[in-house]
N, C-alpha and C. Protein backbone atom coordinates (compact mmCIF):
# COMPACT_ATOMS: atom_id res chain seq x y z
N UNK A 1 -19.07 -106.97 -66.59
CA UNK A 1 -18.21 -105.89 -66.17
C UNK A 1 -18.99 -104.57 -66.27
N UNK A 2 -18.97 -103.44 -65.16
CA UNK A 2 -19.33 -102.55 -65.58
C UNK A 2 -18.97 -101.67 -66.24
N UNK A 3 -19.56 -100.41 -66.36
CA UNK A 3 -19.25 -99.58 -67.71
C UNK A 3 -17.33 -98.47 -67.30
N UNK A 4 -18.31 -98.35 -65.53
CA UNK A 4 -17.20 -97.45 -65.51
C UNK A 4 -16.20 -98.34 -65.11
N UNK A 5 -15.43 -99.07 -64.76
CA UNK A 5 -14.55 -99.98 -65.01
C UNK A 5 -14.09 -100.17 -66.76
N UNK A 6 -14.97 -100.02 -67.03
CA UNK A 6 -14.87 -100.53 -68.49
C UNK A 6 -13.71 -99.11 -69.15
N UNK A 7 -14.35 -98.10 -68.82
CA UNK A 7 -13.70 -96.55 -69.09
C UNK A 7 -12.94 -96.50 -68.23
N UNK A 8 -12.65 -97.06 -67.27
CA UNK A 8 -11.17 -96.69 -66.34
C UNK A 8 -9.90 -97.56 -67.06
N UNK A 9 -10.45 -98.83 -67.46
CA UNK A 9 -8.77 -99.48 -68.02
C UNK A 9 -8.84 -98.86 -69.52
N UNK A 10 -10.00 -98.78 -70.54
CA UNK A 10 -9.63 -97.62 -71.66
C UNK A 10 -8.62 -96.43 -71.15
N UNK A 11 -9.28 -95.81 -70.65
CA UNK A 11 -8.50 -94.29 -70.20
C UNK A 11 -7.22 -94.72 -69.93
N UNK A 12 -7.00 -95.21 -69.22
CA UNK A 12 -5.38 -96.39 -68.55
C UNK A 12 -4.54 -96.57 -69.77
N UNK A 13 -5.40 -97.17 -70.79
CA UNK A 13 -4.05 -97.84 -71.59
C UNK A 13 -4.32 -97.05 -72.83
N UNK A 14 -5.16 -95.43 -72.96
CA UNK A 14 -4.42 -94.41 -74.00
C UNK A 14 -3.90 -93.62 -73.56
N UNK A 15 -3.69 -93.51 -72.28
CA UNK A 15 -2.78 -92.48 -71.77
C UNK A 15 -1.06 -93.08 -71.27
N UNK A 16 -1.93 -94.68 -70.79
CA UNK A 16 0.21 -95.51 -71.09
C UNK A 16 0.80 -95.09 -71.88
N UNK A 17 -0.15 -96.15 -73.12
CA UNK A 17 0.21 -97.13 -74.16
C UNK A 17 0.32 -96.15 -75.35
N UNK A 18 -0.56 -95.00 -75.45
CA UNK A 18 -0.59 -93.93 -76.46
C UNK A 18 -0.05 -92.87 -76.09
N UNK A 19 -0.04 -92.83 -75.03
CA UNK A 19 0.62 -91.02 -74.72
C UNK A 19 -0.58 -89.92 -75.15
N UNK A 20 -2.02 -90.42 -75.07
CA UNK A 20 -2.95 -89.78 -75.10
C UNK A 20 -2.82 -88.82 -73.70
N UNK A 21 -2.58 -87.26 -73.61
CA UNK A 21 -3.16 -86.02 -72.81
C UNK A 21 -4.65 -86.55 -72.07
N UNK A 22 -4.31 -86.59 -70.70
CA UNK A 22 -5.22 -86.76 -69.65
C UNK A 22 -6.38 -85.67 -69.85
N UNK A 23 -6.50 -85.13 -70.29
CA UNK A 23 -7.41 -83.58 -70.41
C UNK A 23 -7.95 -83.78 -71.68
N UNK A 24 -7.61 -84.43 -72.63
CA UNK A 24 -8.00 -84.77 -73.93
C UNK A 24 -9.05 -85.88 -73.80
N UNK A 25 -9.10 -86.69 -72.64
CA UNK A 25 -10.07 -87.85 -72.45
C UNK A 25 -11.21 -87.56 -72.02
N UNK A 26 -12.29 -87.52 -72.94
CA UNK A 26 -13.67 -87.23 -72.89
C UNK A 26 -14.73 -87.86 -73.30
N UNK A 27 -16.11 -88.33 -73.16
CA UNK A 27 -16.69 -88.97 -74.01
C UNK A 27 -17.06 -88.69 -75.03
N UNK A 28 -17.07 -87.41 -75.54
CA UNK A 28 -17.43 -87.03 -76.95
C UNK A 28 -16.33 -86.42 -77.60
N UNK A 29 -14.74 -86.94 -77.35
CA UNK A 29 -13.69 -86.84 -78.12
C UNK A 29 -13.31 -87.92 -79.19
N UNK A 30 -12.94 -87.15 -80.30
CA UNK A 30 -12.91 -88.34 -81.71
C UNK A 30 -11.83 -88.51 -81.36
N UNK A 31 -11.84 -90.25 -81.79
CA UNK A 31 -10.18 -91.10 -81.83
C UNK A 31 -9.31 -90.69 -82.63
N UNK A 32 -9.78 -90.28 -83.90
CA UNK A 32 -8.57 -90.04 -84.87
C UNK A 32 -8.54 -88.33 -85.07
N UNK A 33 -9.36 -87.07 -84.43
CA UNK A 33 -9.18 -86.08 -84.69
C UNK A 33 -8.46 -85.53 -83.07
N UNK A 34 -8.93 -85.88 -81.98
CA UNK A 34 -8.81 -85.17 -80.78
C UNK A 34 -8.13 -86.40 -80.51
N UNK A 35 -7.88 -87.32 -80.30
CA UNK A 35 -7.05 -88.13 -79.58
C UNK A 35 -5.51 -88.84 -80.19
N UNK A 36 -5.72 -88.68 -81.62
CA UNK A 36 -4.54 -88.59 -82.73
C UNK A 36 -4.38 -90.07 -82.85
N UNK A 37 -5.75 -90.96 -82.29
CA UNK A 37 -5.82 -92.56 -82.71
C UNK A 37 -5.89 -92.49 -84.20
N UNK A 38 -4.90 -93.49 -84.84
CA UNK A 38 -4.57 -93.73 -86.33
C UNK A 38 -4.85 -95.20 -86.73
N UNK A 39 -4.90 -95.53 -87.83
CA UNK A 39 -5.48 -96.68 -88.44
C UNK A 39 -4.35 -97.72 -88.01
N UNK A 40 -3.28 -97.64 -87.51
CA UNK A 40 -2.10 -98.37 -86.95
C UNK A 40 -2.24 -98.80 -85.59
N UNK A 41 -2.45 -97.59 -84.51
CA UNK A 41 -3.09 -97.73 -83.68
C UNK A 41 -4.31 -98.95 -83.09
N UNK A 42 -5.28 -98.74 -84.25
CA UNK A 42 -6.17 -99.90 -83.98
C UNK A 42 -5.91 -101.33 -83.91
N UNK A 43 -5.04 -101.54 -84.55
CA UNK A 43 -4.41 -102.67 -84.10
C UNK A 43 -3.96 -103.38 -83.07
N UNK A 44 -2.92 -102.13 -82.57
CA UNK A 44 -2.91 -102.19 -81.15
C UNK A 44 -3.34 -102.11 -80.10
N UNK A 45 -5.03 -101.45 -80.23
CA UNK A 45 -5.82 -101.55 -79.24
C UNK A 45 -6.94 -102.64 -79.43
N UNK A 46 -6.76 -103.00 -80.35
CA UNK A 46 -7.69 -104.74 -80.56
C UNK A 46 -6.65 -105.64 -79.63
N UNK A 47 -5.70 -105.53 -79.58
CA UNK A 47 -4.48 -106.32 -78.97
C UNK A 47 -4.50 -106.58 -77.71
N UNK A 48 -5.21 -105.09 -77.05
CA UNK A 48 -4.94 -104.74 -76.24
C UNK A 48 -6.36 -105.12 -75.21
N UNK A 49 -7.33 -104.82 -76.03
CA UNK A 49 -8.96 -105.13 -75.67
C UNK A 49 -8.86 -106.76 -75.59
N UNK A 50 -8.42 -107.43 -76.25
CA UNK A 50 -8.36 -108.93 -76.23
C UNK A 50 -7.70 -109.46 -74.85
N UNK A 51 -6.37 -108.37 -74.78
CA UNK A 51 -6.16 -108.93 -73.53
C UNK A 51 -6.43 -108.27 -72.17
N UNK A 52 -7.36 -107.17 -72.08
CA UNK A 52 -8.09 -106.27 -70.97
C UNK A 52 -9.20 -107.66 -70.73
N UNK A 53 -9.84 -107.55 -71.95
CA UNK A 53 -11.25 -107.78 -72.12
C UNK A 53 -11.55 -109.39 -72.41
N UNK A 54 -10.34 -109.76 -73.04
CA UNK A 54 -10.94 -111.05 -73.22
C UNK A 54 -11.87 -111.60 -74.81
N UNK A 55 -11.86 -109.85 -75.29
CA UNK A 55 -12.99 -109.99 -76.53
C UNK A 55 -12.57 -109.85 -77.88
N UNK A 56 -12.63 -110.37 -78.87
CA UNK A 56 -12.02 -110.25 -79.90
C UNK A 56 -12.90 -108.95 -80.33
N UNK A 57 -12.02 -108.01 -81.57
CA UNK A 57 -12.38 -106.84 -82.24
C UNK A 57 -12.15 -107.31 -83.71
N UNK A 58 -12.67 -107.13 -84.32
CA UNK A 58 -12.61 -107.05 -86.02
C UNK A 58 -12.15 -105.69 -86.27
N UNK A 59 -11.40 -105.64 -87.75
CA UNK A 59 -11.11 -104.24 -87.85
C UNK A 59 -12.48 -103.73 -88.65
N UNK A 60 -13.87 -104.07 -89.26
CA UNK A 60 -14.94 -103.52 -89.61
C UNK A 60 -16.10 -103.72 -88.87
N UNK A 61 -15.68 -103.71 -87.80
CA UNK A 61 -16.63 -103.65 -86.39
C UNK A 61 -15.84 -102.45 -85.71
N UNK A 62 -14.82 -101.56 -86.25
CA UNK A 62 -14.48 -100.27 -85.68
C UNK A 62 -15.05 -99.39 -86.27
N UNK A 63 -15.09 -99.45 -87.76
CA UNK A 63 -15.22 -98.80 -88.62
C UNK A 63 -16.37 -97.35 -87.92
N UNK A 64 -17.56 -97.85 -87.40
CA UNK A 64 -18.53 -97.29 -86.70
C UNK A 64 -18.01 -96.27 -85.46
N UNK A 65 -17.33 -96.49 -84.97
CA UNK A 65 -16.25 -96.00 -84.14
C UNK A 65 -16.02 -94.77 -83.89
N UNK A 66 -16.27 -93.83 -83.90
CA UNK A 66 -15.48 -92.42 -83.85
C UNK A 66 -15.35 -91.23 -82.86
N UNK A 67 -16.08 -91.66 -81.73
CA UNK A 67 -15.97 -90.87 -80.29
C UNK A 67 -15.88 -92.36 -78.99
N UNK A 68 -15.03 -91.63 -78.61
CA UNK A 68 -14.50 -92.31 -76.82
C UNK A 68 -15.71 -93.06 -76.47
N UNK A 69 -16.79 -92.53 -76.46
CA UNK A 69 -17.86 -92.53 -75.69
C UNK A 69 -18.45 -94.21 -76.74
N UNK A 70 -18.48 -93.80 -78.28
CA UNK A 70 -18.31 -95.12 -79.23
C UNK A 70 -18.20 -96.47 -78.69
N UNK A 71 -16.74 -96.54 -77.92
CA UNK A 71 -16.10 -97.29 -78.19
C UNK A 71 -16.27 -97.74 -76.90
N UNK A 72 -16.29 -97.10 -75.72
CA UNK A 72 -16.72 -97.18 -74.29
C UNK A 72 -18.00 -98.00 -74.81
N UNK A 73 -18.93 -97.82 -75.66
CA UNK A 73 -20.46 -98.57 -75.79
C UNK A 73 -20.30 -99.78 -76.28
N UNK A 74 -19.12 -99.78 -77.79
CA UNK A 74 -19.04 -101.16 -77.83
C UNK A 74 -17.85 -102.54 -77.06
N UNK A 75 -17.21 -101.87 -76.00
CA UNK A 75 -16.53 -102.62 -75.53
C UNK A 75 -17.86 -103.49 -74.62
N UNK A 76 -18.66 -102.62 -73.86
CA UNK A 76 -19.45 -102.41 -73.00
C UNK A 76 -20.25 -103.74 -73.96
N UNK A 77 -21.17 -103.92 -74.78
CA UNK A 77 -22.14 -104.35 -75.34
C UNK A 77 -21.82 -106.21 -76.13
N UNK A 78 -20.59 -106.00 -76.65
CA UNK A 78 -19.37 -106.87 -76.67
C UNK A 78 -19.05 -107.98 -75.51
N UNK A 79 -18.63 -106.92 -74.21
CA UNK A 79 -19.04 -107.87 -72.98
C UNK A 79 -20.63 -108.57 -72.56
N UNK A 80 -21.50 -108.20 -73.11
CA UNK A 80 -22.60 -107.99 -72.25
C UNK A 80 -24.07 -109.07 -72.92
């Protein structure tokens, strides 16, 4: 899969599924300071990546995690 595909269904399902601000979606925006992603949250987007993606997430394989752009790399690398 490619990358930007990869960042189009992200972007998609925090602006559904979270009510993440379209203008707030950037690659060097933090999940839990600028995007108001919470440790509850992650859950639901492992949930959610499993069934976009197909890929399982651990919750200390997020841990590393902390900008859009992050997480865009390891969905990306995960597939790849």
């Amino acid at each position: 899969m490619e990358k930007a595909e990869i960042i189009r269904i992200v972007n998609s399902f925090l602006i559904e599924e979270f009510e993440v601000e379209e203008e707030k979606i950037e690659p060097s925006a933090n999940l839990k300071n600028d995007l108001g992603i919470d440790s509850l949250d992650f859950v639901d987007i492992a949930v959610i990546i499993e069934k976009n993606f197909g890929s399982k997430i651990k919750g200390e394989e997020m841990v590393g995690i902390k900008t859009l752009d992050d997480f865009y790399n390891f969905i990306y690398q995960s597939l790849n």
